[in-house]
PDB file of N, CA and C in Angstrom:
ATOM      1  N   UNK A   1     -32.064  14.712 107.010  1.00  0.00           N
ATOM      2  CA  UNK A   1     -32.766  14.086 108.122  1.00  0.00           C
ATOM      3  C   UNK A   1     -32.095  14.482 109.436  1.00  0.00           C
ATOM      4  N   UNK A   2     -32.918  14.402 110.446  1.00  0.00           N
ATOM      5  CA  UNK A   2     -32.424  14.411 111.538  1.00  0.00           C
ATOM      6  C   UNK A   2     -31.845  13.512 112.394  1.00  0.00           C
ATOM      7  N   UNK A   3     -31.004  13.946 113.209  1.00  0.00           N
ATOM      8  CA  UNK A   3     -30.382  12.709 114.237  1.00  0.00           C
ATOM      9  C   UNK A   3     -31.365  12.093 114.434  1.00  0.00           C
ATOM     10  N   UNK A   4     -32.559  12.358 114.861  1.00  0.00           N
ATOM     11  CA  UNK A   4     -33.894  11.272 115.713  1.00  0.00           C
ATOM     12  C   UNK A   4     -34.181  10.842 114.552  1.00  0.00           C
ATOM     13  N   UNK A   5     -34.231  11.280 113.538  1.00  0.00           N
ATOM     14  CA  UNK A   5     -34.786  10.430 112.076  1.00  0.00           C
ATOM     15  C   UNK A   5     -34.170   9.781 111.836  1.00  0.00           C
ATOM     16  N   UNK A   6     -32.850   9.803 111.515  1.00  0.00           N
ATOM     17  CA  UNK A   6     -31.816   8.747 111.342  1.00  0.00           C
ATOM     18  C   UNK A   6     -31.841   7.620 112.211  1.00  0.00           C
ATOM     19  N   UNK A   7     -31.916   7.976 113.456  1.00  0.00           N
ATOM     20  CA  UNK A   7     -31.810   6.715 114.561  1.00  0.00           C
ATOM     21  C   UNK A   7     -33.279   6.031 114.565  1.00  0.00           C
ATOM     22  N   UNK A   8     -34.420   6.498 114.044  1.00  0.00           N
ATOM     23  CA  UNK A   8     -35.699   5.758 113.547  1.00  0.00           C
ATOM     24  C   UNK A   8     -35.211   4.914 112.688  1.00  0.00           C
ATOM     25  N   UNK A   9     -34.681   5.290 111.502  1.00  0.00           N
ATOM     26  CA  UNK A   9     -34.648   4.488 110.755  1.00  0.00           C
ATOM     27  C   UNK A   9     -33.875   2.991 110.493  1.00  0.00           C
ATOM     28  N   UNK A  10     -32.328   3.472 111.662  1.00  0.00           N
ATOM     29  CA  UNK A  10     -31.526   2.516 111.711  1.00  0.00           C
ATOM     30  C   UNK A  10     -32.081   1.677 112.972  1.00  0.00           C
ATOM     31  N   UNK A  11     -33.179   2.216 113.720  1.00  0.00           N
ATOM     32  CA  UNK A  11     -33.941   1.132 114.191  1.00  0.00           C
ATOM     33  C   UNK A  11     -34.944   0.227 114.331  1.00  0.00           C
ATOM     34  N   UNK A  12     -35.931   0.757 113.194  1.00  0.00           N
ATOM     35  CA  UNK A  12     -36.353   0.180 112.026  1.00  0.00           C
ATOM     36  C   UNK A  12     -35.910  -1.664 111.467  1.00  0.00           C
ATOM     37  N   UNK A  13     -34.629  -0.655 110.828  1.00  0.00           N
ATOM     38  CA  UNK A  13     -34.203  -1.648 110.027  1.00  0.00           C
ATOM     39  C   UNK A  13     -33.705  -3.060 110.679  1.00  0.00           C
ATOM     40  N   UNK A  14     -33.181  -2.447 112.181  1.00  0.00           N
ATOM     41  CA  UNK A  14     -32.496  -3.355 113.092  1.00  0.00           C
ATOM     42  C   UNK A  14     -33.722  -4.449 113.444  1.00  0.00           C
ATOM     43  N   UNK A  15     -34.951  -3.704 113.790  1.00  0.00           N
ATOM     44  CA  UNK A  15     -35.683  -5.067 113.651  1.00  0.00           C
ATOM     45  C   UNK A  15     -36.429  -5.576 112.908  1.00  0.00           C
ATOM     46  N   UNK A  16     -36.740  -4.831 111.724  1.00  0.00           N
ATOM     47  CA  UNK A  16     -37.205  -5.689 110.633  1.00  0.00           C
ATOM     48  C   UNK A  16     -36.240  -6.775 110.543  1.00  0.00           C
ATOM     49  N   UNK A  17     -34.629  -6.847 110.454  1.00  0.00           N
ATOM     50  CA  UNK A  17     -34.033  -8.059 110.169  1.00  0.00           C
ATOM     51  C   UNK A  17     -34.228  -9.391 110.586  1.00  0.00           C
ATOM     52  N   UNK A  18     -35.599  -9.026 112.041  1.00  0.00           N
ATOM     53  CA  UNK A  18     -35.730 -10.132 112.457  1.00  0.00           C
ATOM     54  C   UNK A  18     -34.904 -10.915 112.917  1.00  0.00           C
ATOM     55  N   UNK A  19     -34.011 -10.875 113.922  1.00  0.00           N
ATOM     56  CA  UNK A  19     -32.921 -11.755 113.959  1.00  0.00           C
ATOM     57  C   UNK A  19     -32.888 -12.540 115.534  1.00  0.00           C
ATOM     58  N   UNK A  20     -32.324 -13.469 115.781  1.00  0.00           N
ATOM     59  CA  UNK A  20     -32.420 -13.566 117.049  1.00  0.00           C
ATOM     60  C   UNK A  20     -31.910 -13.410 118.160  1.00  0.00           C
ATOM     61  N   UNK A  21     -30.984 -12.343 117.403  1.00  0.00           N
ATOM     62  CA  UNK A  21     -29.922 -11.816 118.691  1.00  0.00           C
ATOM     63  C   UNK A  21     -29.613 -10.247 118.076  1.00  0.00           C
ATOM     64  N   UNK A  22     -30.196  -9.387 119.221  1.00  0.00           N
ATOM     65  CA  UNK A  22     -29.902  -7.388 118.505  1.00  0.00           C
ATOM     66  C   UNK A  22     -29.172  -7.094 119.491  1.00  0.00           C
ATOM     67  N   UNK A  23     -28.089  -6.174 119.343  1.00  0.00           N
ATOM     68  CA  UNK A  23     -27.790  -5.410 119.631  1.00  0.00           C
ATOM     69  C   UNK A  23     -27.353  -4.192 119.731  1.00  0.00           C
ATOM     70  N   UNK A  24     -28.165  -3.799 120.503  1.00  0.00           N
ATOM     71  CA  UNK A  24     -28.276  -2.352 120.400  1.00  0.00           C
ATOM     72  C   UNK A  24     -27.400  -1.064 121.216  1.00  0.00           C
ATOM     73  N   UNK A  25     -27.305  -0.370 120.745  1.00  0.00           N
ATOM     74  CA  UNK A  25     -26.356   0.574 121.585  1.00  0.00           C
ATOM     75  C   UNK A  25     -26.483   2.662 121.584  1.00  0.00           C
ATOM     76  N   UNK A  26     -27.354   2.407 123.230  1.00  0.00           N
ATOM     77  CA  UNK A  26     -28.241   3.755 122.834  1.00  0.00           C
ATOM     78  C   UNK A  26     -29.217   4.073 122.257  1.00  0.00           C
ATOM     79  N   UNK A  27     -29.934   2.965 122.083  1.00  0.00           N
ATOM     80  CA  UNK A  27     -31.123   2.851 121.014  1.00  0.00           C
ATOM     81  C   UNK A  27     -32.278   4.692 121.135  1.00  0.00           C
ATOM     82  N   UNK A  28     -32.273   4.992 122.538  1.00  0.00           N
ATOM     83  CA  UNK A  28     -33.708   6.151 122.313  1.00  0.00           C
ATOM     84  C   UNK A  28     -32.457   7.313 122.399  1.00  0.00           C
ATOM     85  N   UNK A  29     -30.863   7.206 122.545  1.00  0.00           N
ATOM     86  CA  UNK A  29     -30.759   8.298 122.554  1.00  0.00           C
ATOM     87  C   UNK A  29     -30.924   9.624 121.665  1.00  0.00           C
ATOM     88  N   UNK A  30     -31.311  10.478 121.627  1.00  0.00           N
ATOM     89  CA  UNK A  30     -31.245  11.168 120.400  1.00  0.00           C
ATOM     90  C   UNK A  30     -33.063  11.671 119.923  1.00  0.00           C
ATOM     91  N   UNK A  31     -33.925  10.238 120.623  1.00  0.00           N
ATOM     92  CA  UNK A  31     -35.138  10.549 120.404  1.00  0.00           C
ATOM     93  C   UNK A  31     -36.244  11.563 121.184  1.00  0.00           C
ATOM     94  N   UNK A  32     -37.157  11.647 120.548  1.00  0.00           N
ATOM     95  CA  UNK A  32     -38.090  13.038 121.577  1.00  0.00           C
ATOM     96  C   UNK A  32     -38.771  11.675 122.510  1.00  0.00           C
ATOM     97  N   UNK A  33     -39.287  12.125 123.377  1.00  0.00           N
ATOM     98  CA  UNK A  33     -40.273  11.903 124.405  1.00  0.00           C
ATOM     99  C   UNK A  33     -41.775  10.448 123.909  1.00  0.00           C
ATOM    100  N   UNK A  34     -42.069  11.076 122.932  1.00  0.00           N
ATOM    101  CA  UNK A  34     -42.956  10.116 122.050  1.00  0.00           C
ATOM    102  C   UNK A  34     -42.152   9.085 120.767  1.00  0.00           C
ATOM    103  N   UNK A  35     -41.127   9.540 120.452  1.00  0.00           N
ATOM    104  CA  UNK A  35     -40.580   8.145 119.896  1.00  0.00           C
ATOM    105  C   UNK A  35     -40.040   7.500 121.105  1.00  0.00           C
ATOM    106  N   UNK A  36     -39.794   7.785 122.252  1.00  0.00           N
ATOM    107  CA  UNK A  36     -39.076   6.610 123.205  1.00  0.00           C
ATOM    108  C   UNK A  36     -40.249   5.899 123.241  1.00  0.00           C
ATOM    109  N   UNK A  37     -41.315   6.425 123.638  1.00  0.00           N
ATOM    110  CA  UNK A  37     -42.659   5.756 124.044  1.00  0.00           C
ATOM    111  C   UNK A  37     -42.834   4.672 122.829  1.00  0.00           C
ATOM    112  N   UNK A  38     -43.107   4.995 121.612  1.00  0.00           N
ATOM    113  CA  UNK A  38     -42.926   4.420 120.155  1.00  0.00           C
ATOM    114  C   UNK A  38     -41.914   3.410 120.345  1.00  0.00           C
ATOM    115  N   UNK A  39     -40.811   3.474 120.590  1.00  0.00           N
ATOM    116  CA  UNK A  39     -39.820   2.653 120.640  1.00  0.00           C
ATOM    117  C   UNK A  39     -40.333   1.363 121.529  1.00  0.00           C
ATOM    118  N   UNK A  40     -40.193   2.072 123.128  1.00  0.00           N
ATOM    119  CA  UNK A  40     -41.341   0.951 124.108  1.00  0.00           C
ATOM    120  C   UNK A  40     -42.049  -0.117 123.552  1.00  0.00           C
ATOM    121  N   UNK A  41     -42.990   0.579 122.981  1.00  0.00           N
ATOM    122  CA  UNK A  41     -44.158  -0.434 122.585  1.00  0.00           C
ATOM    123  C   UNK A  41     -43.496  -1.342 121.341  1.00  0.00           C
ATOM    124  N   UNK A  42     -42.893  -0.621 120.272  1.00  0.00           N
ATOM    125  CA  UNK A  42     -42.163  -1.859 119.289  1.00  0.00           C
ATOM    126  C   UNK A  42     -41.770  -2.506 119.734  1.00  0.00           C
ATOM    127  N   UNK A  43     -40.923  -1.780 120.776  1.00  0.00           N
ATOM    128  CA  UNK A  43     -39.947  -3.306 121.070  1.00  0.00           C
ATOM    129  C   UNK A  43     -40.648  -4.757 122.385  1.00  0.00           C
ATOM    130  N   UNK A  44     -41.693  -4.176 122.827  1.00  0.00           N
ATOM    131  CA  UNK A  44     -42.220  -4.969 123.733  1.00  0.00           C
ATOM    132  C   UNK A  44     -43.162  -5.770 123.237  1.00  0.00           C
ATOM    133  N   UNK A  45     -43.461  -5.450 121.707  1.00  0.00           N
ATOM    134  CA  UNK A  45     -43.998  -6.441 120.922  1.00  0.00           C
ATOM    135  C   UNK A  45     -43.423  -7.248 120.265  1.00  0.00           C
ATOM    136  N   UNK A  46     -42.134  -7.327 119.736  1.00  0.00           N
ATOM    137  CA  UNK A  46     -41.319  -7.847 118.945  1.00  0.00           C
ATOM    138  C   UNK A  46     -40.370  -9.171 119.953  1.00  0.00           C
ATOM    139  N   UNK A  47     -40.406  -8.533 121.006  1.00  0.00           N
ATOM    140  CA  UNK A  47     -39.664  -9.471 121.903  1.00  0.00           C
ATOM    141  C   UNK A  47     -40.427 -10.862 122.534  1.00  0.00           C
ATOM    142  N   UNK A  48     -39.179 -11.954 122.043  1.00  0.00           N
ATOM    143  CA  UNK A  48     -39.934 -13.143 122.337  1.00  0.00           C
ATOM    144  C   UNK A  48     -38.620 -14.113 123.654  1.00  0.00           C
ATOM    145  N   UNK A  49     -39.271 -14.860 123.610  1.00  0.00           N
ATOM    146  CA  UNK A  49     -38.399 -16.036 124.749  1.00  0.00           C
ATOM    147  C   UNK A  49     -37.369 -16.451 123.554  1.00  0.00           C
ATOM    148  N   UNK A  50     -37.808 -16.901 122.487  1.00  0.00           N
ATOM    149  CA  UNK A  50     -36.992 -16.690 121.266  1.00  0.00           C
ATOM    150  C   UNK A  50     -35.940 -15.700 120.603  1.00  0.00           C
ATOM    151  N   UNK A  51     -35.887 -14.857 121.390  1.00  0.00           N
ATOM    152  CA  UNK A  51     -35.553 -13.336 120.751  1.00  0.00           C
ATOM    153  C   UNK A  51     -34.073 -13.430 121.959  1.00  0.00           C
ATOM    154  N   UNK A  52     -33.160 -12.623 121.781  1.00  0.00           N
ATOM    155  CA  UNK A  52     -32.438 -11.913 122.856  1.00  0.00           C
ATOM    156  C   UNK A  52     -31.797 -10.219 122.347  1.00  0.00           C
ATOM    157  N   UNK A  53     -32.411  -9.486 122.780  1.00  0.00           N
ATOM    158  CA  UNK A  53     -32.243  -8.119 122.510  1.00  0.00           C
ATOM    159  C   UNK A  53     -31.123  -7.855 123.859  1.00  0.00           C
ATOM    160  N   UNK A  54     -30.012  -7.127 123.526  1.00  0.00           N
ATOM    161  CA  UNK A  54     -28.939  -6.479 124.233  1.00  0.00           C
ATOM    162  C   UNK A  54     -28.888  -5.123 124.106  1.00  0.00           C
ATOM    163  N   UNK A  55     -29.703  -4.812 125.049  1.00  0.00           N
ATOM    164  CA  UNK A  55     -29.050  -3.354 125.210  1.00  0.00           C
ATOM    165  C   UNK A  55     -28.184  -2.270 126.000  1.00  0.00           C
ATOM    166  N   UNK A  56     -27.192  -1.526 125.417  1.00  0.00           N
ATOM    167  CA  UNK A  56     -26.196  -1.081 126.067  1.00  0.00           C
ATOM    168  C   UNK A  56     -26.714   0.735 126.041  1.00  0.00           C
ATOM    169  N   UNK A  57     -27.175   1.051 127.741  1.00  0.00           N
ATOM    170  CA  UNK A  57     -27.677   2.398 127.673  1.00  0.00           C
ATOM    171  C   UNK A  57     -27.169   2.899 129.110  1.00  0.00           C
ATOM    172  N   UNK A  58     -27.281   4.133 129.236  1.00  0.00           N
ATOM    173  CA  UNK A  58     -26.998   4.962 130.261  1.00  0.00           C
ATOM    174  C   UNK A  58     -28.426   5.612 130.591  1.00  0.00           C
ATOM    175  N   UNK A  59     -29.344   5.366 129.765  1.00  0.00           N
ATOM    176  CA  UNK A  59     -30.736   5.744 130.302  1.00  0.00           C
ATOM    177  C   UNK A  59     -31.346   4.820 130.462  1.00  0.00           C
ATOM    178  N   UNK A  60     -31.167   4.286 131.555  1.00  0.00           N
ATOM    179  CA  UNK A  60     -32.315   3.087 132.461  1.00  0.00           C
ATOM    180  C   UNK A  60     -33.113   3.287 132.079  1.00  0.00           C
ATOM    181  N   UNK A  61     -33.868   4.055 132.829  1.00  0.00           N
ATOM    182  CA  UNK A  61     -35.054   5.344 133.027  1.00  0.00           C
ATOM    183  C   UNK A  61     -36.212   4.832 131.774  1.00  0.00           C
ATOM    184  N   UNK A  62     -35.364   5.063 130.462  1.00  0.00           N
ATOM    185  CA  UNK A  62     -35.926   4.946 128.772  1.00  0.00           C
ATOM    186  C   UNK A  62     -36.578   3.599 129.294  1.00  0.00           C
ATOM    187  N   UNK A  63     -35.712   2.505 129.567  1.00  0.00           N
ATOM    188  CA  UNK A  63     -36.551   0.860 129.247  1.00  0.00           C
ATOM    189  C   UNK A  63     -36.643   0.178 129.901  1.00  0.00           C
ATOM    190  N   UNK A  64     -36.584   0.981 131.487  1.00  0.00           N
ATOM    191  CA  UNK A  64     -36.601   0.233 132.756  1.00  0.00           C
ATOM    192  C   UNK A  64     -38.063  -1.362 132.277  1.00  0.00           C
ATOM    193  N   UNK A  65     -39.021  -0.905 132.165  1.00  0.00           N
ATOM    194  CA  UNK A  65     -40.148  -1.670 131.466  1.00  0.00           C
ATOM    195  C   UNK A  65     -40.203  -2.943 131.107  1.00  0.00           C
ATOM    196  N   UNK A  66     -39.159  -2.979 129.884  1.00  0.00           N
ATOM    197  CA  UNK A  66     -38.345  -3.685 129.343  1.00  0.00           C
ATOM    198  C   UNK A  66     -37.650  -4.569 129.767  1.00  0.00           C
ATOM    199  N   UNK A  67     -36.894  -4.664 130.545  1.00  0.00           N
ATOM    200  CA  UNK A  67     -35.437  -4.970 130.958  1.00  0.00           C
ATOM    201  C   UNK A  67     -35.430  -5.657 131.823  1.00  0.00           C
ATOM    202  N   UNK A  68     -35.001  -7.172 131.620  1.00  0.00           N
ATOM    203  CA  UNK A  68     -35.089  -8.469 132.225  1.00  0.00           C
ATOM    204  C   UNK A  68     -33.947  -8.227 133.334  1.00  0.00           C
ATOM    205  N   UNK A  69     -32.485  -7.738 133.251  1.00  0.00           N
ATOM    206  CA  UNK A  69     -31.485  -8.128 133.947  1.00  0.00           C
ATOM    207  C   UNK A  69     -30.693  -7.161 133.349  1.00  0.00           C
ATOM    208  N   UNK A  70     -30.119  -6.659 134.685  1.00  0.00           N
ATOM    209  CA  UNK A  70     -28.657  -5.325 134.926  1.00  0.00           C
ATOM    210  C   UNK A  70     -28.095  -6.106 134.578  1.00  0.00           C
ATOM    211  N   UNK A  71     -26.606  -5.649 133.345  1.00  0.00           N
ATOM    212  CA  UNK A  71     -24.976  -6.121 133.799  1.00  0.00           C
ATOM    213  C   UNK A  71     -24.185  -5.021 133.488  1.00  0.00           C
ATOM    214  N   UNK A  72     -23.331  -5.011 134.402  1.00  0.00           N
ATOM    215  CA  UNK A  72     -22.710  -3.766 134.583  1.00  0.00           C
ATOM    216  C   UNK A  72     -21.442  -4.351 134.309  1.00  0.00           C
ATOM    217  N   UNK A  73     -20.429  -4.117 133.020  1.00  0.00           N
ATOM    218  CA  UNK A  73     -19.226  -4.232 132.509  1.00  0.00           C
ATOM    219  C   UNK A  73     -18.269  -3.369 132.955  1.00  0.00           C
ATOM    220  N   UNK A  74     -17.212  -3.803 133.625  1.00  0.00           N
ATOM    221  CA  UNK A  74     -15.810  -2.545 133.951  1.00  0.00           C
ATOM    222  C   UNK A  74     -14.692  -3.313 133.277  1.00  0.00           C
ATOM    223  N   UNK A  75     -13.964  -2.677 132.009  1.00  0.00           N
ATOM    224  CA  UNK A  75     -12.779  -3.116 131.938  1.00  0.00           C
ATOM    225  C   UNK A  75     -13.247  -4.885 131.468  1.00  0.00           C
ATOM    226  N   UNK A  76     -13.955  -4.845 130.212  1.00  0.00           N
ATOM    227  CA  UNK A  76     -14.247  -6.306 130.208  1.00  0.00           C
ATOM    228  C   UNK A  76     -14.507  -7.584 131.006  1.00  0.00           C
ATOM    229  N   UNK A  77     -14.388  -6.957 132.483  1.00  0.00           N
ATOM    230  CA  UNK A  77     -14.907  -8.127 133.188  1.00  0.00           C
ATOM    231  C   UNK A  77     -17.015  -7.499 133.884  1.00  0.00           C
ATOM    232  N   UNK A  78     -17.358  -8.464 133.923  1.00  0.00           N
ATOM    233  CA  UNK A  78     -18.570  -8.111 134.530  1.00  0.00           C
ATOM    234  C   UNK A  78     -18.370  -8.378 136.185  1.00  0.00           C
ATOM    235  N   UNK A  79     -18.794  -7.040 136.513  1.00  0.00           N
ATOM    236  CA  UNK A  79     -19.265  -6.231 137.886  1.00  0.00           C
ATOM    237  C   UNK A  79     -20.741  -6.374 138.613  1.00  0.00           C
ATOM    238  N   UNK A  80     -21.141  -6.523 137.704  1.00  0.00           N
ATOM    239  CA  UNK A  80     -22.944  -6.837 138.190  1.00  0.00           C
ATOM    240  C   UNK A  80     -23.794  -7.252 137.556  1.00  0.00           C
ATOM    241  N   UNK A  81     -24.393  -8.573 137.546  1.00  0.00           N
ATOM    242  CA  UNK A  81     -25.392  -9.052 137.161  1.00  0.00           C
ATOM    243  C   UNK A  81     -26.320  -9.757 137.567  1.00  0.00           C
ATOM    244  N   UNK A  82     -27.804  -8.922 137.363  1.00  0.00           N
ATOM    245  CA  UNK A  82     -28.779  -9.322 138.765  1.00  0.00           C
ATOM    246  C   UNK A  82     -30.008  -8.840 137.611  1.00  0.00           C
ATOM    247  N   UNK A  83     -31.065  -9.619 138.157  1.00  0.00           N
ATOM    248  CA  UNK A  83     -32.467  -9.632 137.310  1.00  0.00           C
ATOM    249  C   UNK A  83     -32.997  -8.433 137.857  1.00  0.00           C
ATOM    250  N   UNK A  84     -34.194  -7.643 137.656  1.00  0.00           N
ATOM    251  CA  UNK A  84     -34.743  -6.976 137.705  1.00  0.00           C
ATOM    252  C   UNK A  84     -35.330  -6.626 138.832  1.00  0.00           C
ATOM    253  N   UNK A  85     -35.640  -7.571 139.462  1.00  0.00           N
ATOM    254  CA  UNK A  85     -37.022  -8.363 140.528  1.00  0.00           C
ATOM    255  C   UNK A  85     -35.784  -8.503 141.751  1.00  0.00           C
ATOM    256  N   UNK A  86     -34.702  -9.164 141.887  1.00  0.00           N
ATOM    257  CA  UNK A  86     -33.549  -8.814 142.989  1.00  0.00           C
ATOM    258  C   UNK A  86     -33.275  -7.479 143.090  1.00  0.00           C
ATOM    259  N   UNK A  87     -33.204  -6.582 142.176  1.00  0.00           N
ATOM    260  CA  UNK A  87     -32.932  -5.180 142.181  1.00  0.00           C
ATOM    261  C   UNK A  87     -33.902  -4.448 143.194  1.00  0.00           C
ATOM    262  N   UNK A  88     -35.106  -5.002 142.788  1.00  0.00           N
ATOM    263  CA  UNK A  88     -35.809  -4.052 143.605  1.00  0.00           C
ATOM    264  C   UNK A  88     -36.139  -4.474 144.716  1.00  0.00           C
TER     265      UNK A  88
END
């Protein structure tokens, strides 16, 4: 399998577990263009007020969409944390 296949699958599995707290780390890296999109839409269905998904990425860009609130970690202390909607 491939890296992008592999990372399908271990993300897959991450939310079939159903759980109420994921975290994720790099979730589209590795993927083509149409699994990020794929990814998008799973995960914007799966996500509830119930739910808290964490994700730790260097590609905004991937889940800007997504993404309730920046926090920006240096050295275990947090540096920035601001909702979406202040950002812009």
């Amino acid at each position: 399998m491939s890296y992008g296949q592999k990372k399908k699958v271990l993300i897959s599995f991450a939310l079939a577990c159903n759980t109420r707290l994921l975290l994720m780390d790099e979730p589209t890296n590795g993927l083509d263009i149409i699994s990020k999109s794929q990814f998008r839409k799973v995960l914007a269905g799966v996500a509830t007020e119930e739910k808290c998904i964490v994700i730790s990425t260097h590609q905004v860009r991937d889940l800007e969409s997504l993404i309730d609130f920046v926090t920006i970690l240096d050295d275990g202390k947090v540096r920035f944390h601001h909702s979406i909607e202040d950002i812009q």
